[in-house]
N, C-alpha and C. Protein backbone atom coordinates (compact mmCIF):
# COMPACT_ATOMS: atom_id res chain seq x y z
N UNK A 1 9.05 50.62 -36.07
CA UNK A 1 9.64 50.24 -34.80
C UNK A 1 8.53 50.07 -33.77
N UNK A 2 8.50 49.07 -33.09
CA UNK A 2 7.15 48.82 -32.29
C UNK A 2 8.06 49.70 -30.71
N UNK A 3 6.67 49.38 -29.89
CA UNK A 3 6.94 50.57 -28.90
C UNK A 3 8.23 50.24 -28.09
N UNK A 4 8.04 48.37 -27.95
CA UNK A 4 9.30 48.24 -26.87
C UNK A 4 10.28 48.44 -27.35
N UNK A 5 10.53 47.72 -29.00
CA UNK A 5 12.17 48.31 -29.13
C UNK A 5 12.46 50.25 -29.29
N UNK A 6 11.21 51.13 -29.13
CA UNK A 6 11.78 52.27 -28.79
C UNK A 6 11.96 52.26 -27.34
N UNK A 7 11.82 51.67 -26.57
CA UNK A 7 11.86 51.93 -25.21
C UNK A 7 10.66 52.33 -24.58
N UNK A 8 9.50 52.13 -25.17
CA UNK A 8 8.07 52.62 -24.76
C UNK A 8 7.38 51.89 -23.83
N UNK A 9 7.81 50.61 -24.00
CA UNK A 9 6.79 49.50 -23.09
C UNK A 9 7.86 48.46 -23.02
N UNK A 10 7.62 47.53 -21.64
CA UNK A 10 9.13 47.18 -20.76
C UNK A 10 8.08 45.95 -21.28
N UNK A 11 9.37 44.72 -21.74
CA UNK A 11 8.85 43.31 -21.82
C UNK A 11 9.48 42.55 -21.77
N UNK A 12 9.49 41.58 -20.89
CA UNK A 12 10.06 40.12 -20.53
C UNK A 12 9.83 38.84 -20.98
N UNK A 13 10.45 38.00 -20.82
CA UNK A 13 10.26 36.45 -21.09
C UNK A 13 10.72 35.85 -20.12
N UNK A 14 9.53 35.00 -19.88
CA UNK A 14 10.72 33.84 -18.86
C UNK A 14 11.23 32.77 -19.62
N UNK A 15 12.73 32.31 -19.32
CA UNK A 15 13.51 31.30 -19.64
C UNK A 15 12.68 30.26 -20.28
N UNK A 16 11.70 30.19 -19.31
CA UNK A 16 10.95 28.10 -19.48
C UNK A 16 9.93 28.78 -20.79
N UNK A 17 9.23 29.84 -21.70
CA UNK A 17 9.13 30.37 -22.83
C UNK A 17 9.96 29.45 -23.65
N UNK A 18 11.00 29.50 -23.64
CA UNK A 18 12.27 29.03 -24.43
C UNK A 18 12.26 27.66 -24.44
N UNK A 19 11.62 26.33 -23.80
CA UNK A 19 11.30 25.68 -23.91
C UNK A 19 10.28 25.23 -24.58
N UNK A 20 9.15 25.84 -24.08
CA UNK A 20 8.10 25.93 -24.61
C UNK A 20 8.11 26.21 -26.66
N UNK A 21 8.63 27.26 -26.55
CA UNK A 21 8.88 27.45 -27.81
C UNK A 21 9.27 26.44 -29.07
N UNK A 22 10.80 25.72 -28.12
CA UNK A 22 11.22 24.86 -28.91
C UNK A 22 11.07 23.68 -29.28
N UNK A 23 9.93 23.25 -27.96
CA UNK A 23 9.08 21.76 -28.17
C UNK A 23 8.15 22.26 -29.35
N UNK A 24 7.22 22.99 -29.09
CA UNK A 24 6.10 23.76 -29.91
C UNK A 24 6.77 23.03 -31.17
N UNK A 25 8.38 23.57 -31.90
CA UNK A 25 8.52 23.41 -33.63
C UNK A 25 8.79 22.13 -33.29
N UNK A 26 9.52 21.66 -32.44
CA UNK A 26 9.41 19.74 -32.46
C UNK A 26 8.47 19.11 -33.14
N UNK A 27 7.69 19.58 -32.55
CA UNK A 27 6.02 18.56 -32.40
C UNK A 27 5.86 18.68 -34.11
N UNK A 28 6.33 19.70 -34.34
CA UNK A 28 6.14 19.92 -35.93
C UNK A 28 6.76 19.51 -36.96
N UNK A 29 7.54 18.77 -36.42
CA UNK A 29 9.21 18.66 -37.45
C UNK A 29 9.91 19.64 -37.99
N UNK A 30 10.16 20.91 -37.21
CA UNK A 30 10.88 22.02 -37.22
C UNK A 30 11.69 22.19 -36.72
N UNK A 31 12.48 21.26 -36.30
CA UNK A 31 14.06 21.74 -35.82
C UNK A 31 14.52 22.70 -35.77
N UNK A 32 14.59 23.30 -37.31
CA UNK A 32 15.06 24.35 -38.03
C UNK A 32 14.53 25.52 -37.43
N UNK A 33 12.52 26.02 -37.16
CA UNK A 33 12.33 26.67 -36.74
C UNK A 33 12.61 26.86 -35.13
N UNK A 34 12.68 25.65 -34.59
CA UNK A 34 12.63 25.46 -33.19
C UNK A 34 14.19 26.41 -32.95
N UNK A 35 15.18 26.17 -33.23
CA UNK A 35 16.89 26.63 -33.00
C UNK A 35 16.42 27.88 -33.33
N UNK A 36 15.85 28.46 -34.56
CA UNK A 36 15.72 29.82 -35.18
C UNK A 36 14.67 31.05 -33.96
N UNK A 37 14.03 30.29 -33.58
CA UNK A 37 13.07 31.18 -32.84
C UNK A 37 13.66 31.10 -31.54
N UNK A 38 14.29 30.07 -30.95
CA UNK A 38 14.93 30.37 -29.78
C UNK A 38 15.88 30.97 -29.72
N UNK A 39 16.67 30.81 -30.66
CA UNK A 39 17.65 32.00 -30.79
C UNK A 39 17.45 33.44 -30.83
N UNK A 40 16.18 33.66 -31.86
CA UNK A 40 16.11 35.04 -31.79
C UNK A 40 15.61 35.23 -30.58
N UNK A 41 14.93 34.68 -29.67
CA UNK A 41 14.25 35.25 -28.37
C UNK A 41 15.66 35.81 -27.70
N UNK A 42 16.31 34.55 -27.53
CA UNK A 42 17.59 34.72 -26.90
C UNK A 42 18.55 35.92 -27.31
N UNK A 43 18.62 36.25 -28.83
CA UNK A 43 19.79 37.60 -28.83
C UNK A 43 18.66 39.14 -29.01
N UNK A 44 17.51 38.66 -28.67
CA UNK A 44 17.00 40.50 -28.50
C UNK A 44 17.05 41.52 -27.39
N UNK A 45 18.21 41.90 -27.40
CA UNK A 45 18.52 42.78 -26.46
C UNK A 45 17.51 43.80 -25.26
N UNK A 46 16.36 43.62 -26.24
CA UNK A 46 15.00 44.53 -25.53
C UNK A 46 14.08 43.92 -24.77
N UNK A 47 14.20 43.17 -25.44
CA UNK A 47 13.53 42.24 -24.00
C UNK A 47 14.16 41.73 -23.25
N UNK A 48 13.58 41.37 -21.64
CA UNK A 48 14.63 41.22 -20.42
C UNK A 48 14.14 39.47 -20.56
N UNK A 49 15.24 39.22 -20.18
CA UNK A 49 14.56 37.54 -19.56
C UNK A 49 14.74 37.56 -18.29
N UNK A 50 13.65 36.40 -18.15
CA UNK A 50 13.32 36.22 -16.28
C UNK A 50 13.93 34.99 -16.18
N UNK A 51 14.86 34.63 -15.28
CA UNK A 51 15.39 33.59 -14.41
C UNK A 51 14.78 33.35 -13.68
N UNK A 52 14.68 31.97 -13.58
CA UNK A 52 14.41 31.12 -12.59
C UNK A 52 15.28 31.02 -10.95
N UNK A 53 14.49 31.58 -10.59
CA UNK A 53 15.55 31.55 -9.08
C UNK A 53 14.52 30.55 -7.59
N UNK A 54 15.15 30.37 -6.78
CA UNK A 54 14.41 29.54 -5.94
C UNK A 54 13.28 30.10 -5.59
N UNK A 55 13.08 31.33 -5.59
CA UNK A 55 11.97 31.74 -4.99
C UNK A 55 10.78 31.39 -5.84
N UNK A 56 10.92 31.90 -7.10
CA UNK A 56 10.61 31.82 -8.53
C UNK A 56 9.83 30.13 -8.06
N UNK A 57 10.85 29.76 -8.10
CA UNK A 57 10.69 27.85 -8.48
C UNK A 57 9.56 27.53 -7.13
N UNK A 58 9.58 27.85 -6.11
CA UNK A 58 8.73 27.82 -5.43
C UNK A 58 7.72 28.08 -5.15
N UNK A 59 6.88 29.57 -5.94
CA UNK A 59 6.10 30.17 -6.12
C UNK A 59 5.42 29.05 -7.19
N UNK A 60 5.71 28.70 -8.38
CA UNK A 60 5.72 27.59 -9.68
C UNK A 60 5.08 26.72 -9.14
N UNK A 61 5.56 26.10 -7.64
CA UNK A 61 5.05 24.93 -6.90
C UNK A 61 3.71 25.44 -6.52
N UNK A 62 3.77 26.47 -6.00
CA UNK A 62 2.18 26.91 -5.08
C UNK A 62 1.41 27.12 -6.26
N UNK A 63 1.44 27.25 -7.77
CA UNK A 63 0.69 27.62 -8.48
C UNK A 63 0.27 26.58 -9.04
N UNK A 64 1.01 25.73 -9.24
CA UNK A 64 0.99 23.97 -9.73
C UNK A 64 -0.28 23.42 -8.76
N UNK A 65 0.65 23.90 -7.18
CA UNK A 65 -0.35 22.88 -6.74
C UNK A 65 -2.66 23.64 -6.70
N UNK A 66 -2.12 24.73 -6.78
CA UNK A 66 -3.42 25.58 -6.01
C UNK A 66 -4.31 25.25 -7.45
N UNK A 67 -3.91 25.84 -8.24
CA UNK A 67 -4.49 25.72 -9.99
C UNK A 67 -4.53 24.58 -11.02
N UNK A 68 -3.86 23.61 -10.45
CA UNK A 68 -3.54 22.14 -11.32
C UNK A 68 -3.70 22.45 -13.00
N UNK A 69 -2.28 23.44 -13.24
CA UNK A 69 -1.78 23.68 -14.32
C UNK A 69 -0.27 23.01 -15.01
N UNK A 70 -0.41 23.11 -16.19
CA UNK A 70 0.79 22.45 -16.83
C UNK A 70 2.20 23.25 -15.74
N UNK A 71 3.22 22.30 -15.37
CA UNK A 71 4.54 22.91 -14.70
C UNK A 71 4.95 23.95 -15.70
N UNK A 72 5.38 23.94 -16.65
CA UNK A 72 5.83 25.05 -17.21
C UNK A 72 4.98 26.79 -17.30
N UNK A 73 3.67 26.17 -17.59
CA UNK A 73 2.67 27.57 -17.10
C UNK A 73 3.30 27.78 -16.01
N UNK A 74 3.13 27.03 -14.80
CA UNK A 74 3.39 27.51 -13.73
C UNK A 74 4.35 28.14 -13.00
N UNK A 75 5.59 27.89 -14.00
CA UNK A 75 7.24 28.47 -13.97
C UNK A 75 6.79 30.06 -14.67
N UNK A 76 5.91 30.07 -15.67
CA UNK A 76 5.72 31.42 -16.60
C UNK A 76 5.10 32.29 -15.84
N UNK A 77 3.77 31.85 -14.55
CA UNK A 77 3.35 32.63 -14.35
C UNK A 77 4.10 32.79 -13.13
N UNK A 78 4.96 32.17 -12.51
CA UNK A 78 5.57 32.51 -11.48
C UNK A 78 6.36 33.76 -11.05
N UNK A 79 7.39 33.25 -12.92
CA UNK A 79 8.19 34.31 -13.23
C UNK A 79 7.70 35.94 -13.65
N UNK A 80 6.26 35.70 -13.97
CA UNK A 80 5.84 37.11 -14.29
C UNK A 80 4.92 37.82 -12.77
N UNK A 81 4.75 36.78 -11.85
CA UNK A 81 4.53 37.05 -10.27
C UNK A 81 5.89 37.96 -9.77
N UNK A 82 6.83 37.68 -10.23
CA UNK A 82 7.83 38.13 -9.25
C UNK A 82 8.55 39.67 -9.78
N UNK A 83 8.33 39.10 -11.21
CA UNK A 83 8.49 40.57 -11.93
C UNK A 83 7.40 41.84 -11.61
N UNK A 84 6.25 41.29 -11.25
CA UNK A 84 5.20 42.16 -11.22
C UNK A 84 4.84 42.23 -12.84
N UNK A 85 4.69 41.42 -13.59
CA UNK A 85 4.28 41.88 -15.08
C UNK A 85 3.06 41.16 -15.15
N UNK A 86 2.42 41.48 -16.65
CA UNK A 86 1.28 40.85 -17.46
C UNK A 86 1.58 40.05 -17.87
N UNK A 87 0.92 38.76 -17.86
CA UNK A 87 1.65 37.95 -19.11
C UNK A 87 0.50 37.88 -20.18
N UNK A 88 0.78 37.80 -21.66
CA UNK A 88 0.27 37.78 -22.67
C UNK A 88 -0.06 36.69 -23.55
N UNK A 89 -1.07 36.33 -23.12
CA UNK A 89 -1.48 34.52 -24.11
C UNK A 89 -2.81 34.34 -23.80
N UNK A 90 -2.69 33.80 -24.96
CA UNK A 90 -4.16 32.65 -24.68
C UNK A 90 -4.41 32.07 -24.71
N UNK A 91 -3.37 31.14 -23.98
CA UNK A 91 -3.72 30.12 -23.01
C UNK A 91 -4.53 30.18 -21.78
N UNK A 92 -5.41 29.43 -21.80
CA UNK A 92 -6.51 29.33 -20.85
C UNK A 92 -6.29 29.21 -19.80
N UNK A 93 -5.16 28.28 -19.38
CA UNK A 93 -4.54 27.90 -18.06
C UNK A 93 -4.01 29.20 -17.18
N UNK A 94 -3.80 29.87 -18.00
CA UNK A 94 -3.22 31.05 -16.94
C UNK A 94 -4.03 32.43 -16.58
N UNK A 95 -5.74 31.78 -17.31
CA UNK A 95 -6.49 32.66 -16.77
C UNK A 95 -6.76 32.30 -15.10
N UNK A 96 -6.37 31.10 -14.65
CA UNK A 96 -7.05 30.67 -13.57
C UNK A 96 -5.99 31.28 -12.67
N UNK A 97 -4.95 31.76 -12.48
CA UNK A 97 -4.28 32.22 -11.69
C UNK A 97 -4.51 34.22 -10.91
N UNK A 98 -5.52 34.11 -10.26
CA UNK A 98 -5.75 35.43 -9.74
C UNK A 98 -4.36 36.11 -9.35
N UNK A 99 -3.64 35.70 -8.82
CA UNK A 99 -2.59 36.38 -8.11
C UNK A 99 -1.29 37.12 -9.89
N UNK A 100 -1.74 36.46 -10.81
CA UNK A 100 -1.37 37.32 -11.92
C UNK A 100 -2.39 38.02 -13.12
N UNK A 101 -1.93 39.29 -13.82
CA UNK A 101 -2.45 39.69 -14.68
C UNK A 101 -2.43 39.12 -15.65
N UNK A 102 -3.70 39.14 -16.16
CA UNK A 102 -2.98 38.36 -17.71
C UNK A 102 -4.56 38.75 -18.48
N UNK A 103 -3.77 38.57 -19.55
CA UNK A 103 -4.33 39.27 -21.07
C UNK A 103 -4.08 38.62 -22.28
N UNK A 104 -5.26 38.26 -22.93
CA UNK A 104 -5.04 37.90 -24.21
C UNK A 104 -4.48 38.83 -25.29
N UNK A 105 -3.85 38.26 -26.02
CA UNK A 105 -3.21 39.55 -27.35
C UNK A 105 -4.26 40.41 -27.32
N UNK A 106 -5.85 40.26 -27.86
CA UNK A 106 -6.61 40.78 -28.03
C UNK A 106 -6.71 42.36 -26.78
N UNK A 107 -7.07 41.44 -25.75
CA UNK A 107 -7.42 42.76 -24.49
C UNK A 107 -6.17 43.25 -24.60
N UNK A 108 -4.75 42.90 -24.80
CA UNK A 108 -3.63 43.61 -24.45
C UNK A 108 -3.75 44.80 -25.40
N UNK A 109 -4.14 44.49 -26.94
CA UNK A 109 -4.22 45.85 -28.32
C UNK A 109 -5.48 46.72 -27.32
N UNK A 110 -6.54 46.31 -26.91
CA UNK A 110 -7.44 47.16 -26.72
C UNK A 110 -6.96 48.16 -25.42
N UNK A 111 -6.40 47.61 -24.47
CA UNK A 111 -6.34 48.25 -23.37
C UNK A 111 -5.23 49.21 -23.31
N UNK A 112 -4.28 49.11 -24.79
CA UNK A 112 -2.95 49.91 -25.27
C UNK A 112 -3.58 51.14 -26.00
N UNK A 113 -4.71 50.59 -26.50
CA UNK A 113 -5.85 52.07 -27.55
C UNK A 113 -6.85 53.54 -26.08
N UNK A 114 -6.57 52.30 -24.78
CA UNK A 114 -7.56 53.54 -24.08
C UNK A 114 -6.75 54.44 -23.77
């Protein structure tokens, strides 16, 4: 059982994830995986999802415009601005955003070991 589904460590997704996700198996000719992985994001009870709300969507804009990042990064890191969370990738694009934390898988295992 990993830590979050004991309740050890709090983790979110934002909605536009769920996009992301399901273009990702497109591009691949995965339909199949694309429906399968969005779904499971969608029925895991332990993780919270983040909505998009105006504020959200507006914040997205100031990050779009300040960082000239893909819109959807900019919905992800918005949504993890408002939550106050880390977001976890490594994607490059969302190193450029000071006003969020963020961590590659890598630093996220190491900084869970100190």
């Amino acid at each position: 059982m990993s830590l979050i589904e004991a309740g050890e460590l709090e983790a979110s997704v934002s909605v536009v994830t769920l996009t992301e996700v399901y273009y990702k198996y497109l591009q691949e000719g995965r339909k199949d995986l694309a429906l399968t992985r969005t779904e499971q994001i969608r029925c895991v009870p332990y993780i919270k999802k983040c909505l998009i709300d105006e504020e959200t969507a507006i914040k997205a804009g100031e990050f779009k415009g300040k960082y000239g990042i893909p819109v959807a990064d900019a919905f992800i890191a918005a949504a993890a601005h408002h939550e106050g969370a880390t977001i976890i990738s490594d994607d490059p694009d969302f190193k450029k955003i000071s006003e969020v934390k963020v961590l590659t898988e890598t630093e996220f295992h190491h900084e869970m070991k100190e």
